[in-house]
Protein backbone atom coordinates (compact mmCIF):
# COMPACT_ATOMS: atom_id res chain seq x y z
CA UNK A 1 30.04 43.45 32.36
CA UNK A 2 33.65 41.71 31.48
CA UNK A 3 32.53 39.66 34.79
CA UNK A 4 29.96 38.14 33.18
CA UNK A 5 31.59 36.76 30.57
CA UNK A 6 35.20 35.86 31.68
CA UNK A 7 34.05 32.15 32.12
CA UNK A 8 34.92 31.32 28.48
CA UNK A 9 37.92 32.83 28.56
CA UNK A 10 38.92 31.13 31.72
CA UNK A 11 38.04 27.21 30.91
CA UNK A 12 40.09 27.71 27.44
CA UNK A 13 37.03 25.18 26.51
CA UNK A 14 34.84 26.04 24.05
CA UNK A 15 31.94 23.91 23.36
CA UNK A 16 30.54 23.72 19.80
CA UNK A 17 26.13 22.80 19.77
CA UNK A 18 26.18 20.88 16.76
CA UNK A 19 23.14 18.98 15.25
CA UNK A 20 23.14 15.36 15.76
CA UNK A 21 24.55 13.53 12.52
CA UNK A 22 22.34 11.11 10.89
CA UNK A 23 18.60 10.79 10.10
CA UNK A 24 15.81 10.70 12.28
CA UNK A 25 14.59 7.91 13.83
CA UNK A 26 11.03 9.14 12.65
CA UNK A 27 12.49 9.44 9.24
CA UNK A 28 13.68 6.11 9.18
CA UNK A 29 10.54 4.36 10.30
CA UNK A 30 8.79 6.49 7.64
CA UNK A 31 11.04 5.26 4.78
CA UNK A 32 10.67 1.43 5.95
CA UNK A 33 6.74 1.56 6.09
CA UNK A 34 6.67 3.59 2.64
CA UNK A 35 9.39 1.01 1.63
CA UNK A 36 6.95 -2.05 2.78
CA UNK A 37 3.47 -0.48 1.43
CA UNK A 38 5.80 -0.14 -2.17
CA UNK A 39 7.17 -3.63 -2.28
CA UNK A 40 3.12 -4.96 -1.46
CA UNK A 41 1.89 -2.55 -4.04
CA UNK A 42 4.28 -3.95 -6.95
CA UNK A 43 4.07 -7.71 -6.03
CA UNK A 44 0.57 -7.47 -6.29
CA UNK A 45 0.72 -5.79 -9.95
CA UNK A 46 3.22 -7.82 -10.84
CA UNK A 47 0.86 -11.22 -9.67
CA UNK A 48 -2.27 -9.60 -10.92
CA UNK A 49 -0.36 -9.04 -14.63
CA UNK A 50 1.04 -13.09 -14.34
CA UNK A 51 -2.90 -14.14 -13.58
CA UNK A 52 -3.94 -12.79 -16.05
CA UNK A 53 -1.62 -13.80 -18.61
CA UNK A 54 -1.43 -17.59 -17.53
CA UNK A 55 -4.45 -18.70 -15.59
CA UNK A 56 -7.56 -19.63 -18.00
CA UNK A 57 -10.47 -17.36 -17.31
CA UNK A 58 -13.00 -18.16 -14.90
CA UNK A 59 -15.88 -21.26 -15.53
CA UNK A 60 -19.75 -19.06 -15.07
CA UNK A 61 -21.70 -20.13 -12.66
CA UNK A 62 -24.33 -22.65 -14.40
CA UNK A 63 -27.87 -20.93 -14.28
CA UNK A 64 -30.88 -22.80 -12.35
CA UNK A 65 -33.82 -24.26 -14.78
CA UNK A 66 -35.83 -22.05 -12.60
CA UNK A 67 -33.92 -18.71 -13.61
CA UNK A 68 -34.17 -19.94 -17.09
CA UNK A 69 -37.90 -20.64 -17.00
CA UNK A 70 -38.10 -16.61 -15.70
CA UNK A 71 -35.83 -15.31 -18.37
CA UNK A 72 -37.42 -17.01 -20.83
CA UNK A 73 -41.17 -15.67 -19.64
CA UNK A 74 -39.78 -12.30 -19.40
CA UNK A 75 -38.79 -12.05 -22.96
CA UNK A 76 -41.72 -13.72 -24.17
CA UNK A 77 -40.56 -17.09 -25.00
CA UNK A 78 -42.60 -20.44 -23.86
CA UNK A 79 -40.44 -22.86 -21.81
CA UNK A 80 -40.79 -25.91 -23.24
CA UNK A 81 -43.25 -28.57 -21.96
CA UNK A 82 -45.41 -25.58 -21.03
């Protein structure tokens, strides 16, 4: 059995198994698309929050004489001319 293991003893070399230092590669790609989907998600908030602070709000549509002619009908109003 001492056979077996006299090859450490005679190299005088011991070699260590240590974990590589530093993140993962994986990790790293990870933490840059998180990063990117983050920075997107604020600048949009933060744009959506300046709209609607400083633009005016949005002009309606103007309604066809033919949509009012239906409203009016349905609620039981005349148009006029009719």
């Amino acid at each position: 059995m001492s056979d077996e293991f006299e090859f450490a003893d005679k190299g005088n070399k011991i070699i260590y198994e240590t974990e590589a230092k530093g993140f993962n590669p994986g990790l790293i790609v990870l933490l840059f698309v998180v990063g990117l989907l983050l920075i997107f998600l604020v600048g949009n908030y933060v744009l959506y929050s300046y709209a609607q602070k400083n633009l005016p709000p949005r002009k309606k549509k103007p309604v066809s004489k033919k949509k009012m002619k239906k409203e009016r009908l349905k609620q039981g109003v005349s148009a006029p001319g009719e």
